[in-house]
PDB file of N, CA and C in Angstrom:
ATOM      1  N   UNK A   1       2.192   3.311 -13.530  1.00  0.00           N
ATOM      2  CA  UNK A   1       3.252   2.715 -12.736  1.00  0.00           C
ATOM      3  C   UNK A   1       2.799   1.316 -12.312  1.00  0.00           C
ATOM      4  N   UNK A   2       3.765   0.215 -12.462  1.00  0.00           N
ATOM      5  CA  UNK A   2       3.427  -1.045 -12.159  1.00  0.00           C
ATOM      6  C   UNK A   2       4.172  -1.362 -10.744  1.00  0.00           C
ATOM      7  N   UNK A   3       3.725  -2.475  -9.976  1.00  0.00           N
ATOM      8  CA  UNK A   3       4.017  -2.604  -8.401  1.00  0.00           C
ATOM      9  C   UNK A   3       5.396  -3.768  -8.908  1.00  0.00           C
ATOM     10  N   UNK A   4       6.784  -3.560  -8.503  1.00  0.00           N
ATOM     11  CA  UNK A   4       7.489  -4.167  -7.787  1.00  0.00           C
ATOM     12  C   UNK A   4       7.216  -5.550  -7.102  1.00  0.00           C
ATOM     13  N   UNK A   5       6.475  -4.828  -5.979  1.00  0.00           N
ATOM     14  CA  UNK A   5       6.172  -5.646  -4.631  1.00  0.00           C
ATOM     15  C   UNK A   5       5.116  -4.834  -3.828  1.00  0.00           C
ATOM     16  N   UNK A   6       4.564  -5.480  -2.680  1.00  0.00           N
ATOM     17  CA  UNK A   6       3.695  -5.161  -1.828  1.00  0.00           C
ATOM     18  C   UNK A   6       4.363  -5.465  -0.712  1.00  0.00           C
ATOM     19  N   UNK A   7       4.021  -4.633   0.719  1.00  0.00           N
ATOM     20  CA  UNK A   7       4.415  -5.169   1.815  1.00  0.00           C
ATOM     21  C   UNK A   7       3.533  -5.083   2.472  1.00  0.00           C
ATOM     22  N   UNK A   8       2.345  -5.590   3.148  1.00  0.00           N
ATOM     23  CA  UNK A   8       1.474  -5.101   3.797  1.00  0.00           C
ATOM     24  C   UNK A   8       1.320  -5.187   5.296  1.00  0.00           C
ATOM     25  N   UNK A   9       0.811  -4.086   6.114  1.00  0.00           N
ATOM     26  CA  UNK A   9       0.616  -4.403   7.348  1.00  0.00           C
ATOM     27  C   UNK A   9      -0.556  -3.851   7.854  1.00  0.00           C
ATOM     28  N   UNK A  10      -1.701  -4.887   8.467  1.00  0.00           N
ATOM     29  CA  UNK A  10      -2.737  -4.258   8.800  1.00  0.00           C
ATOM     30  C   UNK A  10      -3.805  -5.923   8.493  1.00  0.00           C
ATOM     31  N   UNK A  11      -3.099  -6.663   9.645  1.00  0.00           N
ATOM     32  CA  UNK A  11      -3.981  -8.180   9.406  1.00  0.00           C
ATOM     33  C   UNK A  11      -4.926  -8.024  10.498  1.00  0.00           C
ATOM     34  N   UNK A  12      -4.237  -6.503  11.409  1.00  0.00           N
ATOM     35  CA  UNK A  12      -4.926  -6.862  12.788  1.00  0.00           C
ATOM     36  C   UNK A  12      -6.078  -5.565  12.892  1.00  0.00           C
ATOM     37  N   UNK A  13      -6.629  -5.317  11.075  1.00  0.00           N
ATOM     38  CA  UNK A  13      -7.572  -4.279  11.475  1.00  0.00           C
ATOM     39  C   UNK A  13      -8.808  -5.095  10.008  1.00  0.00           C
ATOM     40  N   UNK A  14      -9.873  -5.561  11.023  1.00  0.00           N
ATOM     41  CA  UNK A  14     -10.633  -5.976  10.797  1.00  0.00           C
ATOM     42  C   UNK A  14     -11.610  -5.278   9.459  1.00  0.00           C
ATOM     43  N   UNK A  15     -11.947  -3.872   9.148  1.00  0.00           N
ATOM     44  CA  UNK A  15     -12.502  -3.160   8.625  1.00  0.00           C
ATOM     45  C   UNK A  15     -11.753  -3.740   7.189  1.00  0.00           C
ATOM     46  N   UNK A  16     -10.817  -3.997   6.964  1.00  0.00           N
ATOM     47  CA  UNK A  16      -9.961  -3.706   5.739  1.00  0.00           C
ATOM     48  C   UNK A  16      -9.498  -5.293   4.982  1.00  0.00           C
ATOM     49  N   UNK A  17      -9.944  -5.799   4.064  1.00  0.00           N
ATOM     50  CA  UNK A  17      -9.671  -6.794   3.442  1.00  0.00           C
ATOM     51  C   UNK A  17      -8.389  -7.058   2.893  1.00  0.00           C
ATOM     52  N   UNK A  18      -7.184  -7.660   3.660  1.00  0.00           N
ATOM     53  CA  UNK A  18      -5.777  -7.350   2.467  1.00  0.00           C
ATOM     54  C   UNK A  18      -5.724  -7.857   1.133  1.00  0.00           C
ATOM     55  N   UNK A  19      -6.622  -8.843   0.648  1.00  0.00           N
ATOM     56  CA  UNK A  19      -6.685  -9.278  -0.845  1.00  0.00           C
ATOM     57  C   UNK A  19      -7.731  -8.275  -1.386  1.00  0.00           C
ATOM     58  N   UNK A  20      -8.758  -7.679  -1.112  1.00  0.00           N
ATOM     59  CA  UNK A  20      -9.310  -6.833  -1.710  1.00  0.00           C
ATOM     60  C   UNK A  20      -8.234  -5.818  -1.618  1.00  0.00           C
ATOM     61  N   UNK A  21      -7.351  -5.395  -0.670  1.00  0.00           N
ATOM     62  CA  UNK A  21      -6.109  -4.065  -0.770  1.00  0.00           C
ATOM     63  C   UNK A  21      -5.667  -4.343  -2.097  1.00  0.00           C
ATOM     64  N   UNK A  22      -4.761  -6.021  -2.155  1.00  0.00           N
ATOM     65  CA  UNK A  22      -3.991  -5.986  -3.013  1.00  0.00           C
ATOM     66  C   UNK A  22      -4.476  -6.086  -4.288  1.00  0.00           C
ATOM     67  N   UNK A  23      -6.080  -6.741  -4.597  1.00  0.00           N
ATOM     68  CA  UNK A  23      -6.380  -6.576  -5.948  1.00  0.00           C
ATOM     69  C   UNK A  23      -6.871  -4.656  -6.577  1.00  0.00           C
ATOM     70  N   UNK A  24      -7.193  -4.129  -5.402  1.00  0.00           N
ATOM     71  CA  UNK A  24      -7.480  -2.809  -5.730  1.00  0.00           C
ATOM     72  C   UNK A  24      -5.895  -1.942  -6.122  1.00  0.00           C
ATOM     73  N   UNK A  25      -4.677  -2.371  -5.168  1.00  0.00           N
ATOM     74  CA  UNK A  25      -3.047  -1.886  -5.939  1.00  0.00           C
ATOM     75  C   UNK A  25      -3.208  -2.173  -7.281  1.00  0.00           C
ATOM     76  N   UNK A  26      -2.928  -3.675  -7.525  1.00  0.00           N
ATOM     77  CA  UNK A  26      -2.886  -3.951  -8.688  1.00  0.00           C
ATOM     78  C   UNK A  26      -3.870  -3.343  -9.981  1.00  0.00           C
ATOM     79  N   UNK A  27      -5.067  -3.120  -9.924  1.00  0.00           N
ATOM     80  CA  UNK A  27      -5.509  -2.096 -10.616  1.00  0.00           C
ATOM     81  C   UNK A  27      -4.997  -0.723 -10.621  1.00  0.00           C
ATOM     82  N   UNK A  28      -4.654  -0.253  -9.405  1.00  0.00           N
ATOM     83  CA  UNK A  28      -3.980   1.428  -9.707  1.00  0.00           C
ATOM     84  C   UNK A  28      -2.863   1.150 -10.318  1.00  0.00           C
ATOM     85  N   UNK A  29      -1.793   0.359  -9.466  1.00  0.00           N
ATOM     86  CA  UNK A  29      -0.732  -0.033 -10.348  1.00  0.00           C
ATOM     87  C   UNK A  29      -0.480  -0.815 -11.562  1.00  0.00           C
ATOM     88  N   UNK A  30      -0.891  -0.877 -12.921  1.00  0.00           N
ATOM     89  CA  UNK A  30      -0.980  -1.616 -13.747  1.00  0.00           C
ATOM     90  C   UNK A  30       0.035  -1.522 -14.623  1.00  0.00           C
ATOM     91  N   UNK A  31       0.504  -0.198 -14.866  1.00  0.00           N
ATOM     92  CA  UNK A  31       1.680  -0.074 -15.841  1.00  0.00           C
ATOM     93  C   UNK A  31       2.430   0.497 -15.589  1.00  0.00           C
ATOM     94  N   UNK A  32       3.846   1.064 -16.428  1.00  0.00           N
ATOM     95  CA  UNK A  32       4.572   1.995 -16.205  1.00  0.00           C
ATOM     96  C   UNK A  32       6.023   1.260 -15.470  1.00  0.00           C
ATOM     97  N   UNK A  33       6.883   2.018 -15.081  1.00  0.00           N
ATOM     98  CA  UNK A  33       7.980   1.847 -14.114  1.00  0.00           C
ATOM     99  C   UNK A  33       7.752   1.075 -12.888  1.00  0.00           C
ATOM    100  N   UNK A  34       7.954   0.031 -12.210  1.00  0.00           N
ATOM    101  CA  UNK A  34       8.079  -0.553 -11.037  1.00  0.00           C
ATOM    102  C   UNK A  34       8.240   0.005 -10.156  1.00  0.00           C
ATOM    103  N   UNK A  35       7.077   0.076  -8.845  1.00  0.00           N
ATOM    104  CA  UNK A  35       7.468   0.020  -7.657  1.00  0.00           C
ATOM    105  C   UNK A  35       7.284  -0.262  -6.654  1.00  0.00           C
ATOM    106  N   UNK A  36       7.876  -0.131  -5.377  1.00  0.00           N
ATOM    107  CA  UNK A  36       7.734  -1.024  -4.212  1.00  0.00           C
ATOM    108  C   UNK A  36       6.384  -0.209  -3.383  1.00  0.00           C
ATOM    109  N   UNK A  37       5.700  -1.458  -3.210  1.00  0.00           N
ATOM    110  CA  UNK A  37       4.613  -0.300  -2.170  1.00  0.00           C
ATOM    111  C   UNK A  37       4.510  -0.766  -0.904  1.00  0.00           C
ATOM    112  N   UNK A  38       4.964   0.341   0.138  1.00  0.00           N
ATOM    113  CA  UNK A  38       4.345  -0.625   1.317  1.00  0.00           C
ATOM    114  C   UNK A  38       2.709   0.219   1.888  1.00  0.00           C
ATOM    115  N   UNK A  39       1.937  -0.541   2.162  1.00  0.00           N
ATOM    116  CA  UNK A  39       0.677  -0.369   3.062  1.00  0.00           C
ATOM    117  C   UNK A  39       0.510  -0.438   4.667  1.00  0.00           C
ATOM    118  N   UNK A  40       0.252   0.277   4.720  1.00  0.00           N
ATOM    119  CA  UNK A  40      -0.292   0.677   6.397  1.00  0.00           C
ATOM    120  C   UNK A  40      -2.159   0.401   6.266  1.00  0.00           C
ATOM    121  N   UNK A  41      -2.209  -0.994   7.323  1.00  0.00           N
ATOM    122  CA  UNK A  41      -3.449  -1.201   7.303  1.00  0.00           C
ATOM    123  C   UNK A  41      -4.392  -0.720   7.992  1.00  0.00           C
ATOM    124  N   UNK A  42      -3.480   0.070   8.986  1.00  0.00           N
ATOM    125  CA  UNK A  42      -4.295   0.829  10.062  1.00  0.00           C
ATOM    126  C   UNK A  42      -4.102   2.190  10.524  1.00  0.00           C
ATOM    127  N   UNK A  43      -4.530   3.199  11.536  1.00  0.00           N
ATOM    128  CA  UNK A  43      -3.767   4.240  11.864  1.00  0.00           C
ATOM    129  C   UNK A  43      -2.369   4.410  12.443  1.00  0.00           C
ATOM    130  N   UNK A  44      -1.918   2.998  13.223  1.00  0.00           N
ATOM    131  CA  UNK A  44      -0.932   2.938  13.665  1.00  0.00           C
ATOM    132  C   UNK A  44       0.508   2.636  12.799  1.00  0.00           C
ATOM    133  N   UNK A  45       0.197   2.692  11.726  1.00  0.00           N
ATOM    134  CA  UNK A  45       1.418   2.828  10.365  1.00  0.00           C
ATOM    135  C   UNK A  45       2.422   2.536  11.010  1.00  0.00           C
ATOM    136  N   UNK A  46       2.551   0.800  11.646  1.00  0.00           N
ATOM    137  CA  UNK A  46       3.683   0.375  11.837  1.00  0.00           C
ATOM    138  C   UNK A  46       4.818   0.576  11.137  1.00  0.00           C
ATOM    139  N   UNK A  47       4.181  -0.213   9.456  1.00  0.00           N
ATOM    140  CA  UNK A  47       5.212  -0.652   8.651  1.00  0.00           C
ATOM    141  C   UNK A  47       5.905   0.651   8.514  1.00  0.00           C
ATOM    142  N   UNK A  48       4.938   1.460   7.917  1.00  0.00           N
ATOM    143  CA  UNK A  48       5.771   2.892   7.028  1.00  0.00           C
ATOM    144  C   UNK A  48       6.730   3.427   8.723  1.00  0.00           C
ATOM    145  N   UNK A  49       6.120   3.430  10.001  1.00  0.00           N
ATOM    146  CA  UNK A  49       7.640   3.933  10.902  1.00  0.00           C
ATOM    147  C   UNK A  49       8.654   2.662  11.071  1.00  0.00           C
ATOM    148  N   UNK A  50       8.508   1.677  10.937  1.00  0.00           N
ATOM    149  CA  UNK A  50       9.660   0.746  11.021  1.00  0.00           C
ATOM    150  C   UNK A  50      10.367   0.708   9.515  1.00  0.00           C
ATOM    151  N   UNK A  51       9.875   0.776   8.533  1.00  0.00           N
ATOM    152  CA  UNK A  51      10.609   1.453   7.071  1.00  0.00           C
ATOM    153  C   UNK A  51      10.914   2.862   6.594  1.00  0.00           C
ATOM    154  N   UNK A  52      11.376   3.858   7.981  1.00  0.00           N
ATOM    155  CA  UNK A  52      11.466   4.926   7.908  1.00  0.00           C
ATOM    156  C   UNK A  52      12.127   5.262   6.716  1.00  0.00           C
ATOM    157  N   UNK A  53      13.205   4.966   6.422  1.00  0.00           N
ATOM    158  CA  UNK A  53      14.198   5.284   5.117  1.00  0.00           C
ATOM    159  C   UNK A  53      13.347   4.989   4.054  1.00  0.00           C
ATOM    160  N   UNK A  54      12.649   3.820   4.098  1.00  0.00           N
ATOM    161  CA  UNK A  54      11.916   4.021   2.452  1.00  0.00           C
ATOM    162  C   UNK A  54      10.938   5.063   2.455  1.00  0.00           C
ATOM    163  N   UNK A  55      10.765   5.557   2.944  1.00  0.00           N
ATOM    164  CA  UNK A  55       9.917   7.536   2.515  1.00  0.00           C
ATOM    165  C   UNK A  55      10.476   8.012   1.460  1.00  0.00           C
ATOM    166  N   UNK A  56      11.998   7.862   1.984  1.00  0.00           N
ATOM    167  CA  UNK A  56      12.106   8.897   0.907  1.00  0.00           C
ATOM    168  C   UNK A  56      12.780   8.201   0.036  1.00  0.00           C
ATOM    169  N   UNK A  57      12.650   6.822  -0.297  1.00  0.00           N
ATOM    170  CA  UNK A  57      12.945   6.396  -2.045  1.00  0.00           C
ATOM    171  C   UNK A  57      12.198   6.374  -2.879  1.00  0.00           C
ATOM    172  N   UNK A  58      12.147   7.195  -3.612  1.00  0.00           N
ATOM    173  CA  UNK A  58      11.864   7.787  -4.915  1.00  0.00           C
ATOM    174  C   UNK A  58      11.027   6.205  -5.597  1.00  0.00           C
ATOM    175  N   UNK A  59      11.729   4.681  -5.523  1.00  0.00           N
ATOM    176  CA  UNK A  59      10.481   3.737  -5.999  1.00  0.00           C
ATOM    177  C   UNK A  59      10.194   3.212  -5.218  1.00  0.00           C
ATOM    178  N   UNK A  60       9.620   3.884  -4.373  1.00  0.00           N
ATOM    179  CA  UNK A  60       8.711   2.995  -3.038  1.00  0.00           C
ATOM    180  C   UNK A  60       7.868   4.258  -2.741  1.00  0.00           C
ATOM    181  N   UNK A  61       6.465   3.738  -2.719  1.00  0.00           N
ATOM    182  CA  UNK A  61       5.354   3.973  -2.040  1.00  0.00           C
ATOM    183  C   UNK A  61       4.516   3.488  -1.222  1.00  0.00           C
ATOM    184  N   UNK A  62       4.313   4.801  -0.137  1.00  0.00           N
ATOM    185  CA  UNK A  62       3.888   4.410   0.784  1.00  0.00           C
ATOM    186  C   UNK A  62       2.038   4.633   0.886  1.00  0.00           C
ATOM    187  N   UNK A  63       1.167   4.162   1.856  1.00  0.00           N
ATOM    188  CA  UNK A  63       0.002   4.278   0.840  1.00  0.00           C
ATOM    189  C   UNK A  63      -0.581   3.793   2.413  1.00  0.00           C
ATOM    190  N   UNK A  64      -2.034   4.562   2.548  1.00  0.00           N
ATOM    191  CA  UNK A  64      -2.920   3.455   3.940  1.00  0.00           C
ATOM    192  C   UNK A  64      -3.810   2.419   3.077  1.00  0.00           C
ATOM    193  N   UNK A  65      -3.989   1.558   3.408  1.00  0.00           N
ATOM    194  CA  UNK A  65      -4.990   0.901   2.902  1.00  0.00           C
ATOM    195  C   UNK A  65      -6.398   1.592   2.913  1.00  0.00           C
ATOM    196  N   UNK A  66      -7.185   2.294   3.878  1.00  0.00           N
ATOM    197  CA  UNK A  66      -8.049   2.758   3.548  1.00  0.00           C
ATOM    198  C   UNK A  66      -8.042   4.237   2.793  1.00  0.00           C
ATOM    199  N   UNK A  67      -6.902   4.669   1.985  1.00  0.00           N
ATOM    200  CA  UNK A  67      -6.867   5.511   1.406  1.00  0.00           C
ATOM    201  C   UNK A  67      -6.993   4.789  -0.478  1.00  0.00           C
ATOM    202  N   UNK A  68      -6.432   3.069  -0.162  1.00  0.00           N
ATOM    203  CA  UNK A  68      -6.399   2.677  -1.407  1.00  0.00           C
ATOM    204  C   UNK A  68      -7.597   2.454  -2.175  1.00  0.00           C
ATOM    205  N   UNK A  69      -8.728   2.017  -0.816  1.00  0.00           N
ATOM    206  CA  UNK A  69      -9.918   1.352  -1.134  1.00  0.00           C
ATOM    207  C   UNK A  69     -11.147   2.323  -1.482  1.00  0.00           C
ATOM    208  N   UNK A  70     -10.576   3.682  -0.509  1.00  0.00           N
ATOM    209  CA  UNK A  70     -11.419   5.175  -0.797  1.00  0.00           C
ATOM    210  C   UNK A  70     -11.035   5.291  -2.890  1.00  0.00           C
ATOM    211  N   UNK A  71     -10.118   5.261  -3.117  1.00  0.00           N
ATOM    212  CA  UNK A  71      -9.880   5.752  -3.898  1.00  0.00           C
ATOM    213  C   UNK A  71     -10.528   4.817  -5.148  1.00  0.00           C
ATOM    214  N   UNK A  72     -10.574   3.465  -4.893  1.00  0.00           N
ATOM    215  CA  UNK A  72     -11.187   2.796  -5.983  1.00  0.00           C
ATOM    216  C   UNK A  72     -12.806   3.231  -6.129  1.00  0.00           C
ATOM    217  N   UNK A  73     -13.445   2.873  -5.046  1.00  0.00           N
ATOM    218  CA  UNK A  73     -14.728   3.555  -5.223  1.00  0.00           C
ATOM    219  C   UNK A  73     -15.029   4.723  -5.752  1.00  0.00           C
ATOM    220  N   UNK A  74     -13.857   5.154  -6.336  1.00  0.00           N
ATOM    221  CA  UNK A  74     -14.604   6.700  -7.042  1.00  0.00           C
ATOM    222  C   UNK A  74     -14.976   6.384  -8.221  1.00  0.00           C
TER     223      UNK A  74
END
């Protein structure tokens, strides 16, 4: 699956690099069907509760950033 777009939120959590976020998306996301991702940079998952309705669209994903960055290191 290839990314759409990015929306990111999480400038105000220090631990988490958003260009290392977005170059680590862009590797998971490389091919396939388009879609929208938004990121939660922190525990407080602004974005994903102020984009409540995009949960449940089918091309939008929602994602924490430190779940993106866990996942590259494997």
């Amino acid at each position: 699956m290839r990314m759409k777009g990015i929306r990111y939120c999480g400038n105000c959590n220090p631990d988490e690099d958003p260009g290392e976020v977005k170059k680590a998306l862009e590797e998971l996301f490389s091919d396939g069907d388009a879609a929208s991702v938004l990121v939660d940079g922190c525990s407080r998952a602004c974005l994903s509760k102020k984009e409540r309705d995009a949960r449940n669209d089918p091309g939008v994903i929602v994602v924490s950033s430190r779940e993106v960055m866990r996942r590259m290191k494997r």
